[in-house]
Protein backbone atom coordinates (compact mmCIF):
# COMPACT_ATOMS: atom_id res chain seq x y z
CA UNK A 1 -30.99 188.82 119.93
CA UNK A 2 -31.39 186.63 117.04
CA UNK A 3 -34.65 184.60 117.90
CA UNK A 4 -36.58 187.67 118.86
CA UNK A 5 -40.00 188.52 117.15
CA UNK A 6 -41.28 191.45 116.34
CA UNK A 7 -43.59 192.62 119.42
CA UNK A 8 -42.95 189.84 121.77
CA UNK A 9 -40.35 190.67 124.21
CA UNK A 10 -37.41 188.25 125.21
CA UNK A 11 -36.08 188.02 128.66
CA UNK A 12 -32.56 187.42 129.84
CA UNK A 13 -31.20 186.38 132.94
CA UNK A 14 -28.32 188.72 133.58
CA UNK A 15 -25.06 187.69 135.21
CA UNK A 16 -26.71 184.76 137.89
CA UNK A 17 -25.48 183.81 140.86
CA UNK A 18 -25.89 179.90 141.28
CA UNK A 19 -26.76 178.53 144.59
CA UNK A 20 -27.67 174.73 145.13
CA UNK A 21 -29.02 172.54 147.56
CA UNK A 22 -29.54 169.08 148.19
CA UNK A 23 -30.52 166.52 151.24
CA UNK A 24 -28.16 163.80 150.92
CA UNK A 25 -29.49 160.47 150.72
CA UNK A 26 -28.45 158.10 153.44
CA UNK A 27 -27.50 161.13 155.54
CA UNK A 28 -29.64 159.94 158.59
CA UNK A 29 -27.21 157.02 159.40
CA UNK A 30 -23.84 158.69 158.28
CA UNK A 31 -24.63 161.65 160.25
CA UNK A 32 -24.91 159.53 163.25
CA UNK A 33 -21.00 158.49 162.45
CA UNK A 34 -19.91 161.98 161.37
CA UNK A 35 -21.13 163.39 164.27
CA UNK A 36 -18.84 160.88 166.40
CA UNK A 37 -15.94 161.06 164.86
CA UNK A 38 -16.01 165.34 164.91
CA UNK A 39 -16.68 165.46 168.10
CA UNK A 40 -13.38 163.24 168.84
CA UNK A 41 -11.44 165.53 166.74
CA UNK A 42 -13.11 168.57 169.00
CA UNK A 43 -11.98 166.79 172.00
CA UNK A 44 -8.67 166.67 170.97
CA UNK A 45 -7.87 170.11 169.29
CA UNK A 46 -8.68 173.85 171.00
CA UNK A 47 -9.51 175.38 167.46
CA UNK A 48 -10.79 172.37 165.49
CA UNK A 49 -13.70 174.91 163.85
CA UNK A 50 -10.93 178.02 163.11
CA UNK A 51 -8.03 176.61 161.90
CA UNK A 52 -9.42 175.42 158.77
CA UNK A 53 -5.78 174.84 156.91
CA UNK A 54 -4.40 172.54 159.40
CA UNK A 55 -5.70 169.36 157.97
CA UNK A 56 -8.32 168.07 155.55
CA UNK A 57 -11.24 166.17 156.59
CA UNK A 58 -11.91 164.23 153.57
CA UNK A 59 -8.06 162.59 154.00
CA UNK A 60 -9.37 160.83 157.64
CA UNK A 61 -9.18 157.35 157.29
CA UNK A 62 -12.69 156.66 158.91
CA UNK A 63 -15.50 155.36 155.98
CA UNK A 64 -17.56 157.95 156.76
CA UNK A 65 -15.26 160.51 155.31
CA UNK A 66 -14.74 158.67 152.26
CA UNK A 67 -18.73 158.73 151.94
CA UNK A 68 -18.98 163.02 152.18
CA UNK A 69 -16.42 162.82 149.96
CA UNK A 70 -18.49 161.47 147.65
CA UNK A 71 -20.92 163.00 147.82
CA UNK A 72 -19.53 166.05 147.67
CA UNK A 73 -17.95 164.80 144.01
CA UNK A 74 -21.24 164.24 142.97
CA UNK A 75 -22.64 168.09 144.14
CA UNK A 76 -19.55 169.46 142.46
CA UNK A 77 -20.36 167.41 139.16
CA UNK A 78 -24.17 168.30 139.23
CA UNK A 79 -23.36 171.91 139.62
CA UNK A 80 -21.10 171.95 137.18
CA UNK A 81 -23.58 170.62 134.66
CA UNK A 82 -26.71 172.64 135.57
CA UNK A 83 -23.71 175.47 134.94
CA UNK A 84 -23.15 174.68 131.16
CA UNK A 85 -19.36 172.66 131.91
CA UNK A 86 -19.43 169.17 130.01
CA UNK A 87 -15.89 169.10 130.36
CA UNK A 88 -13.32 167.48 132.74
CA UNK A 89 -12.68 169.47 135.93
CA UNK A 90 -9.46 168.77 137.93
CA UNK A 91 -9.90 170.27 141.19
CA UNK A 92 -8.84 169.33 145.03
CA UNK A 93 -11.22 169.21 147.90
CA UNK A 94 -10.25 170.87 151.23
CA UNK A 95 -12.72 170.68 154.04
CA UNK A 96 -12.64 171.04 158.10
CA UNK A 97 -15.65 170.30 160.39
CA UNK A 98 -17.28 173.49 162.42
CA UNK A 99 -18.59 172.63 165.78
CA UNK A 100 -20.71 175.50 167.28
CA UNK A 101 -22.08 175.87 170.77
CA UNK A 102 -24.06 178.45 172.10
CA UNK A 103 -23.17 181.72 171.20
CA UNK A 104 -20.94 180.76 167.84
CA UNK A 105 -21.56 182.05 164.87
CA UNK A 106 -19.09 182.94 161.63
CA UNK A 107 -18.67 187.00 160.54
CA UNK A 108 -19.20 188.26 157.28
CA UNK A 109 -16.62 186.66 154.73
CA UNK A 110 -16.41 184.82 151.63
CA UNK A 111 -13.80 182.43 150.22
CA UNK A 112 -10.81 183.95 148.31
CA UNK A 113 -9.06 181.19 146.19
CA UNK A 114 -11.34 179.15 145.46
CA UNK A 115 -14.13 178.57 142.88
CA UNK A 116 -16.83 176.76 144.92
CA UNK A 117 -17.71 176.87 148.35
CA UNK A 118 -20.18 174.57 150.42
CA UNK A 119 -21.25 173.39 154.14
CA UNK A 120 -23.00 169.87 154.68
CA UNK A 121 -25.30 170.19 158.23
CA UNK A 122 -24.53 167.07 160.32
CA UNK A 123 -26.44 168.77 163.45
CA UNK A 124 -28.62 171.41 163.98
CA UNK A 125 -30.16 172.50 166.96
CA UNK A 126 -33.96 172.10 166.24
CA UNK A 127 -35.26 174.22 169.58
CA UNK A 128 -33.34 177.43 170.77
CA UNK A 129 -33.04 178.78 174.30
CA UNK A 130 -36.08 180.42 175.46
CA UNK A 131 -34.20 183.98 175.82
CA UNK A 132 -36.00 187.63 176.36
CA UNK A 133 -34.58 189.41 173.77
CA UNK A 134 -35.16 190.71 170.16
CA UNK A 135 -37.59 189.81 168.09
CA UNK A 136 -35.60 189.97 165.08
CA UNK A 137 -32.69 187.10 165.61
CA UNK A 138 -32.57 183.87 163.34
CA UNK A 139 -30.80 181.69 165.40
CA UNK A 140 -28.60 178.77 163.35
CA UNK A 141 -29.83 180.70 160.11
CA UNK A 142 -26.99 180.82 157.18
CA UNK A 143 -27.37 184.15 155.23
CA UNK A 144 -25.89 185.15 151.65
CA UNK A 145 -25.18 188.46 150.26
CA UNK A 146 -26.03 189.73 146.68
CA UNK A 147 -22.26 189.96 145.18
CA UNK A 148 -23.38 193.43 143.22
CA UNK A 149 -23.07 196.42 145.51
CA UNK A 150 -26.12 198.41 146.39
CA UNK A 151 -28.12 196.20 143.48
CA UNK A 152 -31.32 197.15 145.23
CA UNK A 153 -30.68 200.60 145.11
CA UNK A 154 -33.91 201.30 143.05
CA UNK A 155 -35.88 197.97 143.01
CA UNK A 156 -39.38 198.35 143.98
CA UNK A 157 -41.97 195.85 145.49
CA UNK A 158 -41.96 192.88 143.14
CA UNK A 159 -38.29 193.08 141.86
CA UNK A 160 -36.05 190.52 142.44
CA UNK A 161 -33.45 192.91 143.29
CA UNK A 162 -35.24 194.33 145.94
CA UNK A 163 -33.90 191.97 149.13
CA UNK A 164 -30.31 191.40 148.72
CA UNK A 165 -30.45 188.76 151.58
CA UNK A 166 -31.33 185.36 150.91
CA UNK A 167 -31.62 183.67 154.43
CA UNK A 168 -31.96 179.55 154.82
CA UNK A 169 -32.28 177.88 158.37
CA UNK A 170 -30.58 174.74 157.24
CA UNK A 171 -31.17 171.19 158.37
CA UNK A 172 -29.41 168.29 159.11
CA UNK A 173 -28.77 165.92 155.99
CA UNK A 174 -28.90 169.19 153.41
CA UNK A 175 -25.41 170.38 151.35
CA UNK A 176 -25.13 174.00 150.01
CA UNK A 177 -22.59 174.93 147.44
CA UNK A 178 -22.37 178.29 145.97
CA UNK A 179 -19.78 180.28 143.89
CA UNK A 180 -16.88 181.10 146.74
CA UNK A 181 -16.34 184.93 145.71
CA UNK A 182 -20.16 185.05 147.33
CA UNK A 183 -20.07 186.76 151.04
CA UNK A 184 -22.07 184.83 153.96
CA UNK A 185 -22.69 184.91 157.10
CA UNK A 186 -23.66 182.57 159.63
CA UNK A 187 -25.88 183.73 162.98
CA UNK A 188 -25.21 182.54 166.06
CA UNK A 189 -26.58 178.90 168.04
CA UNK A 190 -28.60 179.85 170.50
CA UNK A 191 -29.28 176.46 171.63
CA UNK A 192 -27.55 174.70 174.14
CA UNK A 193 -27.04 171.50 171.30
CA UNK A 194 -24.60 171.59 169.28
CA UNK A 195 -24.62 172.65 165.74
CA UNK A 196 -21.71 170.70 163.60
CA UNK A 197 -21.02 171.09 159.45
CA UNK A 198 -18.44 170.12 157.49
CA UNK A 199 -17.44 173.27 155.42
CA UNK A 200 -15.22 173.07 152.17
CA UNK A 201 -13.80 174.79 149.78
CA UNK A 202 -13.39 173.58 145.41
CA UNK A 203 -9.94 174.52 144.40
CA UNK A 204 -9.04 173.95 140.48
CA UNK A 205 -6.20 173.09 138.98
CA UNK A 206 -5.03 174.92 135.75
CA UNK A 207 -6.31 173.68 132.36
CA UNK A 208 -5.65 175.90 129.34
CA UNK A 209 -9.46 173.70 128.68
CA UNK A 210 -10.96 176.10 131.45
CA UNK A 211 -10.37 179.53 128.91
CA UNK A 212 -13.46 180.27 127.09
């Protein structure tokens, strides 16, 4: 590298994965309304949570949706800048709400298509069921994978590499957004409330602008 000095080392971060989070100002209020007008939509529709395709959330008339809309402009622009892009993106928005009772929870997957990928946590459950079983189970937890295979291979206490979970109990008010080609999972409620997110997905539209 071209600023090293003799005998001092330089460090690189290799090929990072950006994740980002934020609590959303004015969420306690909105959330209130969000929360209303998903579980209307639930009432009305047998697979409001799976069939993610059929709609977009963003396009409901109700002010609230034009608000996480918003919001979620202004995540997409302030990851976009903490990624180096002082450009003009042109990209669409498409987003369906997840309700989750007990028992739910989303297999592995990630988000082909896409560039970004996010969930904003209108409710979630705060106290599970008191249940005798394992130990081990993160109940409402949201897990991501690292995207290298076996990375961890040879790390060793200390490493970065070594856990290639990261793990995050979300809470209501807070919006992830990570790079879609990035597997997750999501464990299951077991809590007898109700855990509802918005999910969406960043879709761009060609620019010749976006070639390096």
């Amino acid at each position: 590298m071209s600023d090293s000095v003799p005998g001092k080392p330089t460090f690189r971060a290799m090929w990072p994965t950006t994740f980002m989070q934020v609590l959303l100002p004015g969420a306690d209020g909105a959330n209130t309304a969000l929360r209303d007008l998903i579980e209307k939509l639930d009432a009305g529709s047998d697979d409001l949570t799976t069939d993610y395709l059929a709609g977009n959330f963003l396009s409901n008339p109700d002010p609230v949706a034009g608000w996480l809309k918003q919001c979620f402009d202004r995540a997409i622009l302030d990851y976009a800048r903490h990624a180096g892009i002082d450009y003009e993106l042109d990209y669409s928005i498409q987003a369906w709400p997840n309700v989750n009772r007990f028992g739910d929870y989303h297999n592995l997957h990630n988000h082909p298509h896409s560039w970004l990928s996010g969930t904003y946590y209108v409710q979630v459950p705060e106290r599970p069921r008191e249940m005798r079983t394992r130990s081990d189970l993160n109940p409402g937890a949201i897990s991501f994978f690292d995207p290298r295979p076996q990375a961890n291979m040879h790390a060793i206490k200390g490493d970065g590499e070594v856990d290639p979970e990261f793990r995050l109990l979300p809470k209501a008010g807070m919006l992830l957004l990570w790079p879609a080609f990035v597997h997750h999972l999501v464990h299951p409620n077991l809590s007898d409330e109700q855990r509802i997110s918005v999910s969406f997905n960043v879709v761009l539209r060609w620019r010749d602008a976006y070639l390096p």
